[in-house]
C-alpha atoms as a PDB file:
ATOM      1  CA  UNK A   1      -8.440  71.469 -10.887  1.00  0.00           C
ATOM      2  CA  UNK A   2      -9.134  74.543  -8.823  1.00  0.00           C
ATOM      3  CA  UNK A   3      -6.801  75.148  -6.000  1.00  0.00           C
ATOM      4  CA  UNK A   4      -7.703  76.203  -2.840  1.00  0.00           C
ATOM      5  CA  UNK A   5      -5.950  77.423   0.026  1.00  0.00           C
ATOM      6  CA  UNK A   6      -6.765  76.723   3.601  1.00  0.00           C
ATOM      7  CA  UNK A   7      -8.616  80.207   4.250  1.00  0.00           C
ATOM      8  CA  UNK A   8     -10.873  79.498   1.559  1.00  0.00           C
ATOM      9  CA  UNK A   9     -11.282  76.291   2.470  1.00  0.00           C
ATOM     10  CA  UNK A  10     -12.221  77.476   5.768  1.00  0.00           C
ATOM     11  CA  UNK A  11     -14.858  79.744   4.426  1.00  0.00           C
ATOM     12  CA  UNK A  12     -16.127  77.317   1.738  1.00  0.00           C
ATOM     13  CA  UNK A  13     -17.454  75.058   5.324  1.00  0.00           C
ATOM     14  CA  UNK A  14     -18.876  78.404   6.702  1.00  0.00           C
ATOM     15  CA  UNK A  15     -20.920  78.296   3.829  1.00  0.00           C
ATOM     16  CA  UNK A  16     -22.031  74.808   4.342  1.00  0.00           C
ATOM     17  CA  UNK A  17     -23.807  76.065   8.038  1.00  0.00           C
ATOM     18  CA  UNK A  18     -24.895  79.893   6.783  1.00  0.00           C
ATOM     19  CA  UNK A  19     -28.553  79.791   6.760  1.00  0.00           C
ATOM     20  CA  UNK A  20     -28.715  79.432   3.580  1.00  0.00           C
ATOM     21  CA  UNK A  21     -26.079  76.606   3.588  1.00  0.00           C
ATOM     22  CA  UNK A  22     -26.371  72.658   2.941  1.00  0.00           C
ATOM     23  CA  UNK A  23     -29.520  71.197   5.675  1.00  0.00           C
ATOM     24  CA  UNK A  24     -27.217  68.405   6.806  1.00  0.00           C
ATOM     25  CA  UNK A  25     -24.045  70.729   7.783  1.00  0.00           C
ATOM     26  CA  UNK A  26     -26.449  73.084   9.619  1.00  0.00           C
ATOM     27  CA  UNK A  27     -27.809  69.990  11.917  1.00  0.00           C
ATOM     28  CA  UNK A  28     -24.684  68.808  13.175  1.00  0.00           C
ATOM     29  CA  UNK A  29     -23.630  69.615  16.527  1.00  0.00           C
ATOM     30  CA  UNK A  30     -19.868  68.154  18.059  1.00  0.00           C
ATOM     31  CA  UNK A  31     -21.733  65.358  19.321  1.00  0.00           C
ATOM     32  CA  UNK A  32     -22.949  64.382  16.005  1.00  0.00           C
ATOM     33  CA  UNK A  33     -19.902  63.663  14.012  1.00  0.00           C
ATOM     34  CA  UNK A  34     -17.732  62.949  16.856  1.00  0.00           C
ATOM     35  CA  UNK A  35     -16.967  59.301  15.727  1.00  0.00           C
ATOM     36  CA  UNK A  36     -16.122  60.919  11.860  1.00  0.00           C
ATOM     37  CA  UNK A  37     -13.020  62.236  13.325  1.00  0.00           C
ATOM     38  CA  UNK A  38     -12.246  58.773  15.016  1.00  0.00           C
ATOM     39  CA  UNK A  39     -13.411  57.457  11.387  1.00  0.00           C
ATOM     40  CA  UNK A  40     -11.611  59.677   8.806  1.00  0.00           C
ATOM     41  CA  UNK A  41      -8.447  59.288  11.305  1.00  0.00           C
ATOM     42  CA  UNK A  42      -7.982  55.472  11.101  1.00  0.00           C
ATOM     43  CA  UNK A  43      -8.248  55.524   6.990  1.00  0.00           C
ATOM     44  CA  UNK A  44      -5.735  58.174   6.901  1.00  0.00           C
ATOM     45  CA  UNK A  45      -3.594  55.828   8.994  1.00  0.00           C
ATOM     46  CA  UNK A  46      -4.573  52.762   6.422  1.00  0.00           C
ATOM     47  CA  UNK A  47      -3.230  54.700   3.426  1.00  0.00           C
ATOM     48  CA  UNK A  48      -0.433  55.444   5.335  1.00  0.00           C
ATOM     49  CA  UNK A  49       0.418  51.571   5.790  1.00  0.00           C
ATOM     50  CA  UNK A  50      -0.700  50.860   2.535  1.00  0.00           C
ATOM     51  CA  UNK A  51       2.085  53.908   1.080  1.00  0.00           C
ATOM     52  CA  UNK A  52      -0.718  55.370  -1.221  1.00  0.00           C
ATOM     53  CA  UNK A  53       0.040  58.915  -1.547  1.00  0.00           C
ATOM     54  CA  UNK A  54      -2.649  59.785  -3.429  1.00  0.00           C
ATOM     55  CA  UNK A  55      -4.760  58.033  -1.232  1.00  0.00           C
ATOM     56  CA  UNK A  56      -3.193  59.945   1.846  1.00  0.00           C
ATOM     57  CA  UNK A  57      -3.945  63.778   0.328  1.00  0.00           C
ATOM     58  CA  UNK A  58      -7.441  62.695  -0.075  1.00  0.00           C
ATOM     59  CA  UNK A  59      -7.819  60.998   3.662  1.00  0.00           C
ATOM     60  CA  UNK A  60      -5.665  63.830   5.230  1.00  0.00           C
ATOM     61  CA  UNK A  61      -8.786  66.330   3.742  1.00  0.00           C
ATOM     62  CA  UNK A  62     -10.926  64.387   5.010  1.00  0.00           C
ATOM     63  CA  UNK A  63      -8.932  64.721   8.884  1.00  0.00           C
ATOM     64  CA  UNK A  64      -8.992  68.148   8.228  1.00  0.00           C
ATOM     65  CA  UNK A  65     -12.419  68.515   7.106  1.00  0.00           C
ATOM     66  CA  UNK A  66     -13.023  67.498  10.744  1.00  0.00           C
ATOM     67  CA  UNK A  67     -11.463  69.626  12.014  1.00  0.00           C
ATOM     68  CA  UNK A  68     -12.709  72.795  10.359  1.00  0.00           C
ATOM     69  CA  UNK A  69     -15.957  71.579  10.881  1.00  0.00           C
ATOM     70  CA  UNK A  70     -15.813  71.287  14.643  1.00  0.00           C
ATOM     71  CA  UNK A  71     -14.346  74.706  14.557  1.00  0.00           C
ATOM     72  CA  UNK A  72     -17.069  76.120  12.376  1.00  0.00           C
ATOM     73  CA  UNK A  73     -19.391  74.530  14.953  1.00  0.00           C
ATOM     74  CA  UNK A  74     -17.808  76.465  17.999  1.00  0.00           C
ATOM     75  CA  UNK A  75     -17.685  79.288  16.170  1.00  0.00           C
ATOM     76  CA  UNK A  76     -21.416  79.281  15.380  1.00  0.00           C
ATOM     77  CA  UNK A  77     -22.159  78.525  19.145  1.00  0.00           C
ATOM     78  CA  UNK A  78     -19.753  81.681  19.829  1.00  0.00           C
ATOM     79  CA  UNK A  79     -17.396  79.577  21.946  1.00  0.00           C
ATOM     80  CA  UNK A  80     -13.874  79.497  19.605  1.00  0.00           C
ATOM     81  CA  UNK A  81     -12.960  79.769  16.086  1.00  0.00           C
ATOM     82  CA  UNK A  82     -10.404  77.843  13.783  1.00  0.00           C
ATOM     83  CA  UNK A  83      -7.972  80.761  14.800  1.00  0.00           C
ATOM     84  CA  UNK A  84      -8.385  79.733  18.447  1.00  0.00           C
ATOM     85  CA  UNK A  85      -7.401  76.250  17.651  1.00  0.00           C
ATOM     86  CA  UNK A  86      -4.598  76.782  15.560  1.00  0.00           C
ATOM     87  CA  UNK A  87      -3.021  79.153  17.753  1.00  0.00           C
ATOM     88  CA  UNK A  88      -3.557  77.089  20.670  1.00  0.00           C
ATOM     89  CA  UNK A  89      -1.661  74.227  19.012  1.00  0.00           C
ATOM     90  CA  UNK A  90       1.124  76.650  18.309  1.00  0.00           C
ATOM     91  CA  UNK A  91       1.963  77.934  21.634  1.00  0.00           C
ATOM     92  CA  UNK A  92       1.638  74.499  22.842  1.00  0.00           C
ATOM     93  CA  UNK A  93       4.414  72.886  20.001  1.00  0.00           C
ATOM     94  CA  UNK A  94       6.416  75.538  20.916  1.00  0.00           C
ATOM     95  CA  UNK A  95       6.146  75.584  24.951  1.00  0.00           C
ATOM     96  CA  UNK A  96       6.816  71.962  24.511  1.00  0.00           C
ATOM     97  CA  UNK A  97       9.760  72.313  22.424  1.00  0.00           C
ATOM     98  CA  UNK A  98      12.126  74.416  24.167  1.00  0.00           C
ATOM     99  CA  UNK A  99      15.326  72.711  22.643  1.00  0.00           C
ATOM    100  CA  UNK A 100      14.088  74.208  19.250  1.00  0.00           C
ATOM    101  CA  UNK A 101      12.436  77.684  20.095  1.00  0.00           C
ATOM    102  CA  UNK A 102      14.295  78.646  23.800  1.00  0.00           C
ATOM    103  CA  UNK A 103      17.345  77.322  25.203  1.00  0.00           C
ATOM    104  CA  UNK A 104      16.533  74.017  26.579  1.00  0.00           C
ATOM    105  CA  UNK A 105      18.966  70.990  25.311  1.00  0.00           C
ATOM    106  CA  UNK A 106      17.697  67.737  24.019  1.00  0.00           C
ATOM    107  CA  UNK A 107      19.906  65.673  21.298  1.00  0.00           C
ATOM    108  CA  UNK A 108      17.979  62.310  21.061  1.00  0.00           C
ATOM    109  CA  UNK A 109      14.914  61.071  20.933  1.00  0.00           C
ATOM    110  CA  UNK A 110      14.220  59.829  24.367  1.00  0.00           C
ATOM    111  CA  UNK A 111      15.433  63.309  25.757  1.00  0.00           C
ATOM    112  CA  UNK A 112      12.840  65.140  23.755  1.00  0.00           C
ATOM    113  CA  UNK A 113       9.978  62.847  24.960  1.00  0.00           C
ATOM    114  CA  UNK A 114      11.332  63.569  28.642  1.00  0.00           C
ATOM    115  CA  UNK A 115      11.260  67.178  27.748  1.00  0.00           C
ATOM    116  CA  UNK A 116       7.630  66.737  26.485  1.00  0.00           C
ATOM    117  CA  UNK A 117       6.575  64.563  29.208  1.00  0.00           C
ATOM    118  CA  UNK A 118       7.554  66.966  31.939  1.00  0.00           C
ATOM    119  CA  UNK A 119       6.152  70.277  30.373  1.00  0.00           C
ATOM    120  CA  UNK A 120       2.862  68.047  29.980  1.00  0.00           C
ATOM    121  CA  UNK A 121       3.088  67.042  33.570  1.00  0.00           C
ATOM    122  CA  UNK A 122       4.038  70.823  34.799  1.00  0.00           C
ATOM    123  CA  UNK A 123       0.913  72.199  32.600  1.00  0.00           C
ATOM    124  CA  UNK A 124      -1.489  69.406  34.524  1.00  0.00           C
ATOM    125  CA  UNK A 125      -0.365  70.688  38.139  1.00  0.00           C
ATOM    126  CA  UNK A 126      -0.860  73.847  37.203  1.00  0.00           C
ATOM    127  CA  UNK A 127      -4.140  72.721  36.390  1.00  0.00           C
ATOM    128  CA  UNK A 128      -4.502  70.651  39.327  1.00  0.00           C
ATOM    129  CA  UNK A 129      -5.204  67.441  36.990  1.00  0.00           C
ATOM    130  CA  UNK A 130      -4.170  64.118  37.713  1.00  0.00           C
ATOM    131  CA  UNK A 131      -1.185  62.659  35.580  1.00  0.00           C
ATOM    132  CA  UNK A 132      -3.778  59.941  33.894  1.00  0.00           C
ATOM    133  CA  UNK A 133      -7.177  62.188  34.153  1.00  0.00           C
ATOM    134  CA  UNK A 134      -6.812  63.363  30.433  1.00  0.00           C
ATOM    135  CA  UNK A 135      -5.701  59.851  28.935  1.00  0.00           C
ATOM    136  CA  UNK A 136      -9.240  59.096  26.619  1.00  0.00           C
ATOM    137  CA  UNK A 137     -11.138  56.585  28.029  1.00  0.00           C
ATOM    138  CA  UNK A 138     -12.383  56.006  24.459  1.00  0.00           C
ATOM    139  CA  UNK A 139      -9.019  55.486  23.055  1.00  0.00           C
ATOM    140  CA  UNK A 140      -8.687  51.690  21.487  1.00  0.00           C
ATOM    141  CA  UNK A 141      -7.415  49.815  24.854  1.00  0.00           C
ATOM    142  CA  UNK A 142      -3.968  48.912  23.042  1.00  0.00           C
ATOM    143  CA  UNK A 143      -2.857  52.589  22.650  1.00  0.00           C
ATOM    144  CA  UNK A 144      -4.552  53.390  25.964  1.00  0.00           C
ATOM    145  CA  UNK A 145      -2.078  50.932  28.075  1.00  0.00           C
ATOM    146  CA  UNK A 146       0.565  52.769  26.206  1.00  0.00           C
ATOM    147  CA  UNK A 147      -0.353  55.431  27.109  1.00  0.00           C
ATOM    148  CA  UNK A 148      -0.754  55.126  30.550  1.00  0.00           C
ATOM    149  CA  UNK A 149       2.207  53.133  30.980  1.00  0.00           C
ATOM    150  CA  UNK A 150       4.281  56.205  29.815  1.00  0.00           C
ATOM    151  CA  UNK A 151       2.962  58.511  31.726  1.00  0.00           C
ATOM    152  CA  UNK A 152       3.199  56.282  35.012  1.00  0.00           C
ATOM    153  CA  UNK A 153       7.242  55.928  33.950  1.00  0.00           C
ATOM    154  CA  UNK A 154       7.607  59.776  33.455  1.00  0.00           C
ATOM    155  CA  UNK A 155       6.736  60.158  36.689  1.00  0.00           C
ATOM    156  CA  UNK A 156       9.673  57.286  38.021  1.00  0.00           C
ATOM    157  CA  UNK A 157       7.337  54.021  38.263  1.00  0.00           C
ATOM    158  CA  UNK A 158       9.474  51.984  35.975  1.00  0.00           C
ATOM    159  CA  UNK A 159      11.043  48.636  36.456  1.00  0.00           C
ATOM    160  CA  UNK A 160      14.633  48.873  36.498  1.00  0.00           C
ATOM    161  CA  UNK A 161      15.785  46.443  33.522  1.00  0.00           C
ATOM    162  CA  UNK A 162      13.852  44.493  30.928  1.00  0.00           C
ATOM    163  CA  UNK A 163      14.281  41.029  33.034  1.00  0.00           C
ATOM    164  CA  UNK A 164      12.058  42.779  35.715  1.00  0.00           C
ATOM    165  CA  UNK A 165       9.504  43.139  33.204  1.00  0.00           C
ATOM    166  CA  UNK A 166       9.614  39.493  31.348  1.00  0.00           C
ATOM    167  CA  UNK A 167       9.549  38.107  34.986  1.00  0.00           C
ATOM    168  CA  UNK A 168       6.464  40.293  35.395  1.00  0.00           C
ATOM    169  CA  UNK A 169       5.220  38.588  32.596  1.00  0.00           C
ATOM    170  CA  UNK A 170       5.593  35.009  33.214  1.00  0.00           C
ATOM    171  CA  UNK A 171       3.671  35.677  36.840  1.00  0.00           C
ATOM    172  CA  UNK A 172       1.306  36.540  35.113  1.00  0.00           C
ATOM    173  CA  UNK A 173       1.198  33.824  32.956  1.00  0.00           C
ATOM    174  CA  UNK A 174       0.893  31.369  35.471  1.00  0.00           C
ATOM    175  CA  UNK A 175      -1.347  33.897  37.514  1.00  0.00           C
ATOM    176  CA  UNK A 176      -3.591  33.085  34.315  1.00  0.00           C
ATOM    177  CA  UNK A 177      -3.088  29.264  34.131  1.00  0.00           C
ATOM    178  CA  UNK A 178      -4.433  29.572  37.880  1.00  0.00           C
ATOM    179  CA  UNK A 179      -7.694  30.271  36.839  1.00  0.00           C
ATOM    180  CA  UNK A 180     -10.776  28.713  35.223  1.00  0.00           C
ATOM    181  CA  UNK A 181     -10.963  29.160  31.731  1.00  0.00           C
ATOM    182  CA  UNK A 182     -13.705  31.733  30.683  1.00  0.00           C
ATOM    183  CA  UNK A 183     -13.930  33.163  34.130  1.00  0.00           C
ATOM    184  CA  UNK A 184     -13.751  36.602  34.708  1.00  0.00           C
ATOM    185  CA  UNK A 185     -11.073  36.255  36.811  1.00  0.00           C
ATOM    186  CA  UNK A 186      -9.047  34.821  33.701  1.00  0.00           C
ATOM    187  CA  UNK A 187     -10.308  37.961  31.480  1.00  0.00           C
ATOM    188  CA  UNK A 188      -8.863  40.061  34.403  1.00  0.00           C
ATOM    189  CA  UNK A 189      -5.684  38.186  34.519  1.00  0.00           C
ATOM    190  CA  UNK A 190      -5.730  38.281  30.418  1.00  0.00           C
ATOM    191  CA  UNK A 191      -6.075  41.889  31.037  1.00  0.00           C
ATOM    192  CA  UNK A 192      -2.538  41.964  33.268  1.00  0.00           C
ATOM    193  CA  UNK A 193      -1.034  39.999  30.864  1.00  0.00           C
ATOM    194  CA  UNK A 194      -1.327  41.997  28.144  1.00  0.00           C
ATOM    195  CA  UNK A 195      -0.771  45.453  30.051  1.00  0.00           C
ATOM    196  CA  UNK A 196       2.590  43.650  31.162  1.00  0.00           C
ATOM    197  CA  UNK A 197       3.394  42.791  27.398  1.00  0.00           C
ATOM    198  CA  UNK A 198       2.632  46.631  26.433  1.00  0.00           C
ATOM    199  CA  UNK A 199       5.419  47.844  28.940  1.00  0.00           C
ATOM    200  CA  UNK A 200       7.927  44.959  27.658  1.00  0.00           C
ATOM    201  CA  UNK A 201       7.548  46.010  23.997  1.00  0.00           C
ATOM    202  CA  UNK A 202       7.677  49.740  25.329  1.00  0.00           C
ATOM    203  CA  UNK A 203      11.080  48.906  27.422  1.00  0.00           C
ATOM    204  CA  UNK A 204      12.274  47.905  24.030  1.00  0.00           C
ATOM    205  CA  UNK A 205      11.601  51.123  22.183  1.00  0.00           C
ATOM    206  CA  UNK A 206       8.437  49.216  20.117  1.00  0.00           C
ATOM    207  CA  UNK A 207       5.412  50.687  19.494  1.00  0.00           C
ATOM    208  CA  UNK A 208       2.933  47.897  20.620  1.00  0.00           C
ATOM    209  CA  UNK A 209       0.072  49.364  18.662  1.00  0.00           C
ATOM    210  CA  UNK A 210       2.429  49.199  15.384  1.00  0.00           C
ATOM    211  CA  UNK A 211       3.491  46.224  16.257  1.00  0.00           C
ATOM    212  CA  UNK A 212       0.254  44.354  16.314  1.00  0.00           C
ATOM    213  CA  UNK A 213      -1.139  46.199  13.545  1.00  0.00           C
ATOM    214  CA  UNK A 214       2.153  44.605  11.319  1.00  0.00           C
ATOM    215  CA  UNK A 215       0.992  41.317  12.659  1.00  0.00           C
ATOM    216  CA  UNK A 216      -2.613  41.863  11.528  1.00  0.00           C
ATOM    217  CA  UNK A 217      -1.951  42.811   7.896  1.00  0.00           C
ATOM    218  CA  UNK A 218       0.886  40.067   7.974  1.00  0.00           C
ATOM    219  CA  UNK A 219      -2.064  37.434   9.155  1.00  0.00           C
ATOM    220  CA  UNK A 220      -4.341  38.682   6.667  1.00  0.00           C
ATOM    221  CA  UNK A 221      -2.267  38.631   4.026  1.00  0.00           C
ATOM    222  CA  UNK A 222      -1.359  34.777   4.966  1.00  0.00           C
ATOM    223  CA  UNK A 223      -4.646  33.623   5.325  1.00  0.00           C
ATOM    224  CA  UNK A 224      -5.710  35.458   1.651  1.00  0.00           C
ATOM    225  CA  UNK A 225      -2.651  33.321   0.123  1.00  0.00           C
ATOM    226  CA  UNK A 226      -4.790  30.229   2.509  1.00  0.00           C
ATOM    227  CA  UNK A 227      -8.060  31.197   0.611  1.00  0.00           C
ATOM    228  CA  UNK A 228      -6.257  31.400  -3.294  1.00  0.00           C
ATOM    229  CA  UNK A 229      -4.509  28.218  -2.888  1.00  0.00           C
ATOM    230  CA  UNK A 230      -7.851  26.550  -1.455  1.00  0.00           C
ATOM    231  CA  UNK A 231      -9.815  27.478  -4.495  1.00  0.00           C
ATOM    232  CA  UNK A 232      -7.550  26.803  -6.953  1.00  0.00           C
ATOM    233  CA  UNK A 233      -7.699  23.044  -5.274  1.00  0.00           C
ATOM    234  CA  UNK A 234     -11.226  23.918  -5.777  1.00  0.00           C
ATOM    235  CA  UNK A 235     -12.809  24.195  -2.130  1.00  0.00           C
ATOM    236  CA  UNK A 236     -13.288  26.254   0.614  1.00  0.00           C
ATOM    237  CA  UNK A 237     -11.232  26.679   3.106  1.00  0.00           C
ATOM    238  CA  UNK A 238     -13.515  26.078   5.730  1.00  0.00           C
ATOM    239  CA  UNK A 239     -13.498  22.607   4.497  1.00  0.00           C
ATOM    240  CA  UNK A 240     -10.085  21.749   5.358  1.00  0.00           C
ATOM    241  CA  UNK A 241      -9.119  20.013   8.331  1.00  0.00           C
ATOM    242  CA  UNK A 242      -6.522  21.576  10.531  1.00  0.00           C
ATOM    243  CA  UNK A 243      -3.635  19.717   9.088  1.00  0.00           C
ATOM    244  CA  UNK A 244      -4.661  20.780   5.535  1.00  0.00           C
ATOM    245  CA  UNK A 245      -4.918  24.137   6.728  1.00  0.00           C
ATOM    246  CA  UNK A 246      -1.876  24.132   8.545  1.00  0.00           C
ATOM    247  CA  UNK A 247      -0.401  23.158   5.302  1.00  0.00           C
ATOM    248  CA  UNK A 248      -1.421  26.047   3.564  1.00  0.00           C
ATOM    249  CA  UNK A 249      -0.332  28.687   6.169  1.00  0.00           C
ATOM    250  CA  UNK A 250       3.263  26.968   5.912  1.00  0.00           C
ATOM    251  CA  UNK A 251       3.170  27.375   1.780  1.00  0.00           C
ATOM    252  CA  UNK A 252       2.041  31.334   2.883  1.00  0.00           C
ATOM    253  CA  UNK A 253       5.111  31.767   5.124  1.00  0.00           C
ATOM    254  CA  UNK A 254       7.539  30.281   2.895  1.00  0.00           C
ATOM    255  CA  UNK A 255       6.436  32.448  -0.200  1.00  0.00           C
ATOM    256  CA  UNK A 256       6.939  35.191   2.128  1.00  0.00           C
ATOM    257  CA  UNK A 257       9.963  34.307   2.851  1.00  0.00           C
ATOM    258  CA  UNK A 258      10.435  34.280  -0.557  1.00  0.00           C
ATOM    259  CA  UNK A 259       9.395  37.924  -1.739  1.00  0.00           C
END
């Protein structure tokens, strides 16, 4: 196979929107193929849960196709080029990591995201944005609470211990039971409810977002195991009652357990 390195592959997608270039490539604007970048980013993420390397090199092209694209786009308008977006990345990993590249100190974890949250924070002033104004409002509402939440706490508004936060939780809980079912009141209180359980799973150190993904693929994975042991009986599982099903998701946990 022909190897190609990233200037070349740079050029190759100049081709695609020369004038003489591929009819699609030459129609698309940023607006056009702004949910491939949302797109291409989430299967890249699926190979990496799934630990297919191969898999990975091809969806990681495909991020990066993306990305070249866009810039290929700017460039054609005249606005920036692929150099102006890899060198802005590079003076930003390096202004934000003075404990590697200046003299700044930082030898855990939770130091370096202090470090990175205050540069971040600086660079917004001096901007005169809000702390929250740049958070995506598009971003999928788990990662967006996360977000938010740390921001809020690198700027001090933090409960003081993890109790603070599970009593948080059970008000609103029973802020929830208050309300009539279906109401939007009770989607408003769902909506506390689950903010609050972000910031307990972030007070831990746990990454909501990959926590509830590991649920997901656990519960599909269960419920597949559900369908196989339904057909061999030779039905559907929509045909079993509760208790049968219930059954069956037991049998799924214990082989689980099992592996």
């Amino acid at each position: 196979m022909e190897c190609h390195g990233f200037d070349e592959f740079v050029r190759i997608i100049a081709a695609l929107r020369a004038p003489d270039g591929c009819p699609w490539d030459r129609e698309q604007t940023h607006s056009t193929i702004a949910k491939n970048m949302v797109e291409e980013a989430y299967e890249a993420v699926h190979a990496i849960e799934e630990g297919d390397d191969r898999h990975l090199v091809e969806e990681l092209g495909d991020v990066l196709l993306q990305v070249v694209l866009q810039a290929q786009i700017g460039s054609d308008d005249g606005s920036f080029t692929i150099d102006d977006v890899v060198g802005g990345i590079s003076e930003k990993i390096v202004r934000r990591h003075p404990h590697v590249f200046g003299d700044a100190e930082a030898g855990t974890s939770s130091e370096v995201h202090a470090t990175w949250d205050r540069i971040k924070r600086d660079e917004k002033a001096e901007r005169g944005a809000g702390l929250l104004d740049e958070v995506p409002s598009g971003m999928p509402a788990l990662m967006q609470a996360q977000t938010i939440s740390r921001k809020a706490v690198s700027a001090g508004f933090e409960w003081e211990t993890l109790d603070d936060i599970w009593e948080k939780v059970h008000e609103e809980i029973d802020e929830l039971k208050a309300t009539e079912p279906g109401s939007a009141e009770a989607a408003g209180e769902i909506g506390d409810l689950l903010f609050t359980v972000v910031n307990l799973a972030r007070k831990q150190g746990i990454d909501a977002e990959t926590a509830l993904r590991a649920t997901n693929r656990k519960f599909r994975a269960r419920w597949s195991a559900m369908e196989a042991a339904a057909a061999q009986q030779g039905v559907g599982i929509a045909t079993l009652s509760i208790d049968e099903q219930e059954r069956l998701w037991q049998q799924a946990k214990e082989r689980e357990r099992d592996q």
